[in-house]
C-alpha atoms as a PDB file:
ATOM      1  CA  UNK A   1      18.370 -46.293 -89.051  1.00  0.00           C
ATOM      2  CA  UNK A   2      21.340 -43.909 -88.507  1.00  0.00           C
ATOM      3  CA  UNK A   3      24.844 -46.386 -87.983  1.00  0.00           C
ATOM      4  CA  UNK A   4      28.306 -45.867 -87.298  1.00  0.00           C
ATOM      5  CA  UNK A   5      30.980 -48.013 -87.811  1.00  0.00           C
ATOM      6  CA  UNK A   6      34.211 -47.087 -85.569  1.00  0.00           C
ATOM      7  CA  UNK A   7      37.288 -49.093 -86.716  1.00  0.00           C
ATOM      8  CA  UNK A   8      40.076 -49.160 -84.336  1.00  0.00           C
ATOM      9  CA  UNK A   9      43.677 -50.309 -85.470  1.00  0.00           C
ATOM     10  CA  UNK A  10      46.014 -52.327 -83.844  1.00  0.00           C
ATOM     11  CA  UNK A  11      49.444 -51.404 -83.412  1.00  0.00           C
ATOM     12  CA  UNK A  12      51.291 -49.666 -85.940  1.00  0.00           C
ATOM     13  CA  UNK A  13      48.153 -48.507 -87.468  1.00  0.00           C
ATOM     14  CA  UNK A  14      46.212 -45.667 -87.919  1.00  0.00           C
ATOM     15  CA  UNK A  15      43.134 -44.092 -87.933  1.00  0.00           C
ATOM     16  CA  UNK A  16      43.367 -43.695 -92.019  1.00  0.00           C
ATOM     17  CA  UNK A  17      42.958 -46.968 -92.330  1.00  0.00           C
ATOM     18  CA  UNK A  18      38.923 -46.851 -91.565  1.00  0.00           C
ATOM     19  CA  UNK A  19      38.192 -45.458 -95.076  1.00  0.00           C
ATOM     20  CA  UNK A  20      39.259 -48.807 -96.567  1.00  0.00           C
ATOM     21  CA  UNK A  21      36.064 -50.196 -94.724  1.00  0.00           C
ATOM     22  CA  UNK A  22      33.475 -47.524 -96.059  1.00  0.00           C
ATOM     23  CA  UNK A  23      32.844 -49.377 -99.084  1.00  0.00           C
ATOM     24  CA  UNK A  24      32.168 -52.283 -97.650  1.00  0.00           C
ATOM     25  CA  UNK A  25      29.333 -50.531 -95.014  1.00  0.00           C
ATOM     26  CA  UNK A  26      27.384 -47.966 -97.674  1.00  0.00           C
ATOM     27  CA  UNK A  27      24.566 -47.079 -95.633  1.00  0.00           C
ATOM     28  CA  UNK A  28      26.772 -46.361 -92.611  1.00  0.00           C
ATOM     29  CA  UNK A  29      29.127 -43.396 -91.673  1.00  0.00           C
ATOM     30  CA  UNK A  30      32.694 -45.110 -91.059  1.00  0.00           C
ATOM     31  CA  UNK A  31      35.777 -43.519 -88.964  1.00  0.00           C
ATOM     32  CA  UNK A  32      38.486 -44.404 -87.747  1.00  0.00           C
ATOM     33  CA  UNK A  33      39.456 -43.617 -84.094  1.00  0.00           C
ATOM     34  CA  UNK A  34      42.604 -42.291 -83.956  1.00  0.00           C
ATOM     35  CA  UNK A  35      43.508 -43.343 -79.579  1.00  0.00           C
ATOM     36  CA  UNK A  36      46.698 -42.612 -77.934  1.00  0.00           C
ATOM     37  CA  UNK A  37      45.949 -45.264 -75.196  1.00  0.00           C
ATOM     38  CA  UNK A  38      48.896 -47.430 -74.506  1.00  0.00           C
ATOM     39  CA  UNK A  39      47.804 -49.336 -72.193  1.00  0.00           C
ATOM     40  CA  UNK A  40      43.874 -50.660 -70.947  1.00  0.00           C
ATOM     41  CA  UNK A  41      43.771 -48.539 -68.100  1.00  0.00           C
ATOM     42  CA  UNK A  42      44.452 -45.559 -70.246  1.00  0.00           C
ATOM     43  CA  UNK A  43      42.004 -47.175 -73.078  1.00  0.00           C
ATOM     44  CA  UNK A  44      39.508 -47.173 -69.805  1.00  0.00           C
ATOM     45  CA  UNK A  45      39.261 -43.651 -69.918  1.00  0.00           C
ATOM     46  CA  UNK A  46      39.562 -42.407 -73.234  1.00  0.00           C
ATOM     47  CA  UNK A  47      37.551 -45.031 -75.165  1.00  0.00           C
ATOM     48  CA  UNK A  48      34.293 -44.398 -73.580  1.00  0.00           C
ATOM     49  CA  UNK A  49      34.989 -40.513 -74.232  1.00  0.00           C
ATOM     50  CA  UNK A  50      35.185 -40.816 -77.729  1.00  0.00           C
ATOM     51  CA  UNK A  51      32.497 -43.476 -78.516  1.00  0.00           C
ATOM     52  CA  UNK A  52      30.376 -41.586 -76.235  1.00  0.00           C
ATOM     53  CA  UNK A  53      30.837 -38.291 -78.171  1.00  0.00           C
ATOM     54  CA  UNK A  54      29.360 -39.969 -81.481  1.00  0.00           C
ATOM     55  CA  UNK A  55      26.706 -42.107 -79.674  1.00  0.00           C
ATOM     56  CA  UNK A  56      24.216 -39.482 -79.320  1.00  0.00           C
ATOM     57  CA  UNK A  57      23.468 -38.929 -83.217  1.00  0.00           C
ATOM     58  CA  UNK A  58      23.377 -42.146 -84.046  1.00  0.00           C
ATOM     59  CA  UNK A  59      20.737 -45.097 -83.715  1.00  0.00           C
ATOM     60  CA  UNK A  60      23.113 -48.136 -83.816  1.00  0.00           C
ATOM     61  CA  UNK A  61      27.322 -48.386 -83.476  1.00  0.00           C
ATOM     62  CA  UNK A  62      29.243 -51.149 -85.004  1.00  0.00           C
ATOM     63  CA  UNK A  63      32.671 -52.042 -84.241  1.00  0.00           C
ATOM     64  CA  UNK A  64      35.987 -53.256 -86.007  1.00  0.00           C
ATOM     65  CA  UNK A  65      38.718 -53.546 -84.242  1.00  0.00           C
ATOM     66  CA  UNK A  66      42.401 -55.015 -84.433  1.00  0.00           C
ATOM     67  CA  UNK A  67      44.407 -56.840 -82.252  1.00  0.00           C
ATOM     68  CA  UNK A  68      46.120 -54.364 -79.529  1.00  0.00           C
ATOM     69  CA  UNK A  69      43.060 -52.001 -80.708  1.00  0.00           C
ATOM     70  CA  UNK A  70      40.497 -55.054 -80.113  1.00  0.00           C
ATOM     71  CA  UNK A  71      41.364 -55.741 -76.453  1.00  0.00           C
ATOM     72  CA  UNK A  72      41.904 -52.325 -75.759  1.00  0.00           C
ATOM     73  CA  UNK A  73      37.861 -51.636 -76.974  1.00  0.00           C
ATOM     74  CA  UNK A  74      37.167 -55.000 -75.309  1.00  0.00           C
ATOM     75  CA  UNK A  75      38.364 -53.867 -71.803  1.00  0.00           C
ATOM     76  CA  UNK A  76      36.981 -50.498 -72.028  1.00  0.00           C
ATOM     77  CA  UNK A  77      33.757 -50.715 -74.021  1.00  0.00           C
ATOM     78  CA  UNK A  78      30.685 -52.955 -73.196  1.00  0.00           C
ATOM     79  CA  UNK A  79      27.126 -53.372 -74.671  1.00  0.00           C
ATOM     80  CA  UNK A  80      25.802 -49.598 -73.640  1.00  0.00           C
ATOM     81  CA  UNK A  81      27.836 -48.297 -76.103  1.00  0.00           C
ATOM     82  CA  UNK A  82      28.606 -51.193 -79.285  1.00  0.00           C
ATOM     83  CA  UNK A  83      25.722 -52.794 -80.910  1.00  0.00           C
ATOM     84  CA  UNK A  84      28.063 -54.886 -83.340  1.00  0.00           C
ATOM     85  CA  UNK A  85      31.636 -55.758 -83.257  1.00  0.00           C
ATOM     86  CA  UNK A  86      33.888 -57.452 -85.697  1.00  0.00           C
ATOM     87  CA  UNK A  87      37.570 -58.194 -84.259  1.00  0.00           C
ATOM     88  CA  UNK A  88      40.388 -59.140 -86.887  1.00  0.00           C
ATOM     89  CA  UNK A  89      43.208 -60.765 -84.973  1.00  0.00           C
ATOM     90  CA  UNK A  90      42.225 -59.589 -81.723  1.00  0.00           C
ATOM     91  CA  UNK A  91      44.091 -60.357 -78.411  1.00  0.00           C
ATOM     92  CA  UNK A  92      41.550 -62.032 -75.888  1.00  0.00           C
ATOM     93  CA  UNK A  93      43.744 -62.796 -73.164  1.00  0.00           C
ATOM     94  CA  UNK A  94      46.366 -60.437 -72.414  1.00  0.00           C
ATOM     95  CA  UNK A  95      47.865 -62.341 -69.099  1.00  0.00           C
ATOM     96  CA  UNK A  96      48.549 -65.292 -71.836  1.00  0.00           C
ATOM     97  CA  UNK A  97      49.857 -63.206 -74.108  1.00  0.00           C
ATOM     98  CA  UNK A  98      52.206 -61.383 -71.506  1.00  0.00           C
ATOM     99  CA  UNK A  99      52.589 -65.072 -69.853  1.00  0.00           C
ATOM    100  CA  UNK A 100      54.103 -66.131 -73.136  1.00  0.00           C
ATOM    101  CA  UNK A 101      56.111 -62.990 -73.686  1.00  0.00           C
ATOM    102  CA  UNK A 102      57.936 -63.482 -70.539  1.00  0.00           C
ATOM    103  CA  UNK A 103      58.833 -67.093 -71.397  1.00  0.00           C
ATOM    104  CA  UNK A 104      60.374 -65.911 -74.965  1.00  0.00           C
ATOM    105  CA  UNK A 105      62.351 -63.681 -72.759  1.00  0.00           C
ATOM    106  CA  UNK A 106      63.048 -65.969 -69.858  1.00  0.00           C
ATOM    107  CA  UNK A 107      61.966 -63.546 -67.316  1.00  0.00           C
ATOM    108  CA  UNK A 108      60.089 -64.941 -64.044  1.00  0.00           C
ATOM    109  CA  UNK A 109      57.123 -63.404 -62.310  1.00  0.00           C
ATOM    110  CA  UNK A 110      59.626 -62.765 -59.378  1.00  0.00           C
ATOM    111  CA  UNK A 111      62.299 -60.909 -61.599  1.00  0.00           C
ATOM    112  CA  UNK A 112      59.877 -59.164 -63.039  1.00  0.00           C
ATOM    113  CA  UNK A 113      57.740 -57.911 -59.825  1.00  0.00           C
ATOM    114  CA  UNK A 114      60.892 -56.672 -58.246  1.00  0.00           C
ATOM    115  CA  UNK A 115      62.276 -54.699 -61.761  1.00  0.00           C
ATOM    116  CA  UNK A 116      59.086 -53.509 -62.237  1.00  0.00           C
ATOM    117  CA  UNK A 117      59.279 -53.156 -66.193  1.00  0.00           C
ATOM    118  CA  UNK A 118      62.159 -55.262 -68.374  1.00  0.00           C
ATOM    119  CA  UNK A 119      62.752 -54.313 -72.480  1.00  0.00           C
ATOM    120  CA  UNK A 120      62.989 -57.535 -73.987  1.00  0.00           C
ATOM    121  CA  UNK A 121      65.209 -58.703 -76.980  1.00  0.00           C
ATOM    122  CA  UNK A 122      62.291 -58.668 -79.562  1.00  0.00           C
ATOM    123  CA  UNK A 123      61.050 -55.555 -78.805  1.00  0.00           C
ATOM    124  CA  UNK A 124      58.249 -55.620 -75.961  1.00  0.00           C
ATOM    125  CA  UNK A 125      58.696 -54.199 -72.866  1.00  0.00           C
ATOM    126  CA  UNK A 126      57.090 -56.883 -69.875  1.00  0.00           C
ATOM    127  CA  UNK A 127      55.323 -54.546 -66.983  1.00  0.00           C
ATOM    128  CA  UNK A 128      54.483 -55.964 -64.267  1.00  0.00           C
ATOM    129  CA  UNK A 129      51.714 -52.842 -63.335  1.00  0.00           C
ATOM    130  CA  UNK A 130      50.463 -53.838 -66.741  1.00  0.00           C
ATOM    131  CA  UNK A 131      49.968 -58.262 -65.385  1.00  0.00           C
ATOM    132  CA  UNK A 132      48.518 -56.844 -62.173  1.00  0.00           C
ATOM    133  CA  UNK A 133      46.220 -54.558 -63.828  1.00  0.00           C
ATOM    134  CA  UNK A 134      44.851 -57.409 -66.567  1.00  0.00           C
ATOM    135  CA  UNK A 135      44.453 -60.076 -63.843  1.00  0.00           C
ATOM    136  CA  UNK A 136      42.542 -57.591 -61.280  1.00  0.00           C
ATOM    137  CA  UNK A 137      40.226 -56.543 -64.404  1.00  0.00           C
ATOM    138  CA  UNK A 138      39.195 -59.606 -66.652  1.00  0.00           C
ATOM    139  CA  UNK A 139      37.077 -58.346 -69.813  1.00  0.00           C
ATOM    140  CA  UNK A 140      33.608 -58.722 -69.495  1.00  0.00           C
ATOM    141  CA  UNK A 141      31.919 -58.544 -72.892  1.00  0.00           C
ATOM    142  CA  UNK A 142      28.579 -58.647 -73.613  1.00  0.00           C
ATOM    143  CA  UNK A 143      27.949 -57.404 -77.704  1.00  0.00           C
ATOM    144  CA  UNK A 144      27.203 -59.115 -80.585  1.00  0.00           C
ATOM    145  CA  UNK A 145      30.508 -60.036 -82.381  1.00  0.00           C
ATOM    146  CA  UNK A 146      32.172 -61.820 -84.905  1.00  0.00           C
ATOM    147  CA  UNK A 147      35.528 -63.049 -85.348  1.00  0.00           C
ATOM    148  CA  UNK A 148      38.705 -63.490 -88.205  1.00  0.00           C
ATOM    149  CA  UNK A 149      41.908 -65.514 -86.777  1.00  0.00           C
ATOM    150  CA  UNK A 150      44.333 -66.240 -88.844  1.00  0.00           C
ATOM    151  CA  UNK A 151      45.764 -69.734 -88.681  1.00  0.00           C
ATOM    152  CA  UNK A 152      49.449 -68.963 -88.282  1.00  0.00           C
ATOM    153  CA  UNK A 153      48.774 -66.260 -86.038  1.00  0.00           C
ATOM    154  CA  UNK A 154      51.900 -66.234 -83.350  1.00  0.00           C
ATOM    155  CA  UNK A 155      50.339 -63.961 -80.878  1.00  0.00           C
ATOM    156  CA  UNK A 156      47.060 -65.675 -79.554  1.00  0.00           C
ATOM    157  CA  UNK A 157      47.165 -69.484 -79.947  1.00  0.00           C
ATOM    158  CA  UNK A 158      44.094 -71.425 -81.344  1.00  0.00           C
ATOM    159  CA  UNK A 159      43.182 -72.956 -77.890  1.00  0.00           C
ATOM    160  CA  UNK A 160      43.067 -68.990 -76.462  1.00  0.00           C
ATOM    161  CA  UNK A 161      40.779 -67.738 -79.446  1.00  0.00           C
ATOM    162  CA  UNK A 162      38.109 -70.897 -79.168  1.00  0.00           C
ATOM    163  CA  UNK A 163      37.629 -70.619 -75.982  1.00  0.00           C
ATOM    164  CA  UNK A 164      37.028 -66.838 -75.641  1.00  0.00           C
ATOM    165  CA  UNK A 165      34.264 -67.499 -79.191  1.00  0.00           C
ATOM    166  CA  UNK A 166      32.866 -70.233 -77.144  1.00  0.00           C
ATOM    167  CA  UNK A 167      32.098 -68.227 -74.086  1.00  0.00           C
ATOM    168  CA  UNK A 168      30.988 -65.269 -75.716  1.00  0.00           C
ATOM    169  CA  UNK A 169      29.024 -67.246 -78.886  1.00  0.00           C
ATOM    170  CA  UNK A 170      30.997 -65.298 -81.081  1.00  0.00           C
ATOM    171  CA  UNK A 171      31.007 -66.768 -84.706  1.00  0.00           C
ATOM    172  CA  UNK A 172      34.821 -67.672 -85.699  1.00  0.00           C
ATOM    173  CA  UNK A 173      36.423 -67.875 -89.189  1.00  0.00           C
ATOM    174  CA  UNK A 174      39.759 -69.050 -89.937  1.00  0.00           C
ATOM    175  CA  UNK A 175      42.194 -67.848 -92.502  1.00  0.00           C
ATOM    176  CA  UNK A 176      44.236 -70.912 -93.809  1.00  0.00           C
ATOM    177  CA  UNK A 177      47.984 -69.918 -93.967  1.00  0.00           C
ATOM    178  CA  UNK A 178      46.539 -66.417 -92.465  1.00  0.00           C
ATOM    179  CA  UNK A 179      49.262 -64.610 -90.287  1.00  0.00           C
ATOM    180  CA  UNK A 180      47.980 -61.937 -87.035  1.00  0.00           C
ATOM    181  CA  UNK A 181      48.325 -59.390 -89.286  1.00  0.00           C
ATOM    182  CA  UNK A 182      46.322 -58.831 -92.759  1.00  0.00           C
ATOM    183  CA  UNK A 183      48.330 -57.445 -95.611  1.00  0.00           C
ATOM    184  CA  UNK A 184      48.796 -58.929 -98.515  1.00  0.00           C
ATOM    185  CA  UNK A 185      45.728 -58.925-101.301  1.00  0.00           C
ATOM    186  CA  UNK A 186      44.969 -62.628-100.852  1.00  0.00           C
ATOM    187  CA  UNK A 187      44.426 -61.982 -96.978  1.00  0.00           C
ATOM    188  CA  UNK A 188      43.051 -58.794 -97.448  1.00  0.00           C
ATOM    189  CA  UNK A 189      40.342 -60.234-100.066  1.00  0.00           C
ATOM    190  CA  UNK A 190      39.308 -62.697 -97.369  1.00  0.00           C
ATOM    191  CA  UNK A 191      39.106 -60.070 -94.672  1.00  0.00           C
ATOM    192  CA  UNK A 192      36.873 -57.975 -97.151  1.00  0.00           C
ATOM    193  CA  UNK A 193      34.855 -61.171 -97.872  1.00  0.00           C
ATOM    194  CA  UNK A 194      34.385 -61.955 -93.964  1.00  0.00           C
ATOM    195  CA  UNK A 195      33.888 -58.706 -93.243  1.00  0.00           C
ATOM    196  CA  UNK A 196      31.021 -58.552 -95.611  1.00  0.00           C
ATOM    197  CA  UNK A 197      29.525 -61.749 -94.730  1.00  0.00           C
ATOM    198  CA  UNK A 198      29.321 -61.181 -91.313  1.00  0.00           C
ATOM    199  CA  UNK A 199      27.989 -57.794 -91.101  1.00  0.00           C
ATOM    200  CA  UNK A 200      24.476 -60.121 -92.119  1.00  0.00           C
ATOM    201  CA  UNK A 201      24.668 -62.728 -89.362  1.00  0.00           C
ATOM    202  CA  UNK A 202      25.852 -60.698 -86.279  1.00  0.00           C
END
């Protein structure tokens, strides 16, 4: 069987980083997709494109994906195209997320509808075409996946990350001490050894 594995990073990333993951997938081709999406309606269009490009030569395609990356292929993808999918860190529920956001920044559903988009003091920028958007098109997700969280993880809180593996019978393994994002060699050991591990029960 002819498989392809396309990783997807999160923010900050790159497409680079897929060759990391070829060693741990040697009887698969593994890329990395390098999007310029920057927001899911945007992801809507060109995700599809590219996966759809590959799809033809190949009998099965896997998934990784990574946080902003992962709900970006989560509201844009669906079971016609992934086989497999493996999320590290992903955001689930991007209304909670921006819900939370707005509360760091003290900004109110009212201030924001009527400014349209506020730059808050730790970087983000709250839209409220992005809210409308994410509440008028909830993910529907149908594919085969697995899950890494880490415990300490400050964008997507424990309750938010159960409940989405419940509902979609997604396996989900926890990184003691783990942060959202991966780096060090400790974490990156254990997202090697998950990664590994659950490529057999998916």
């Amino acid at each position: 069987m002819k498989k392809l594995v396309i990783y997807i990073h999160g923010r900050g990333g790159g497409a680079a980083e897929a060759a990391r993951y070829q060693p741990l997938f040697p009887d698969a081709d593994v890329i990395g997709f390098a999007y310029q999406a920057q927001n899911p309606w945007e992801a809507a269009e060109e995700f599809p494109r590219f996966v759809d490009t590959y799809r033809q030569f190949y009998d099965a395609v896997w998934l990784i994906a990574n946080s902003i990356g992962a709900f970006f292929a989560l509201s844009a993808l669906d079971q016609k195209r992934i086989d497999r999918a493996f999320l590290i860190s992903p955001v689930v529920d991007m209304e909670r997320l921006i819900g939370d956001m707005m509360c760091w920044a003290d900004v109110s559903e009212e201030k924001l509808q009527e400014q349209r988009e506020i730059t808050t003091d730790f970087g983000e920028t709250l839209s409220w075409d992005y809210l409308c958007y994410v509440r008028s098109h909830p993910i529907g997700w149908d594919v085969p996946t697995c899950i890494l969280y880490g415990e300490k993880d400050h964008l997507t809180s424990w309750e938010t990350i159960s409940a989405f593996a419940e509902k979609h019978t997604a396996p989900l393994t926890v990184m003691p001490g783990g942060e959202h994002w991966f780096y060090t060699e400790e974490q990156m050991c254990f997202l090697d050894d998950w990664l590994k591990n659950a490529a057999k029960i998916v």
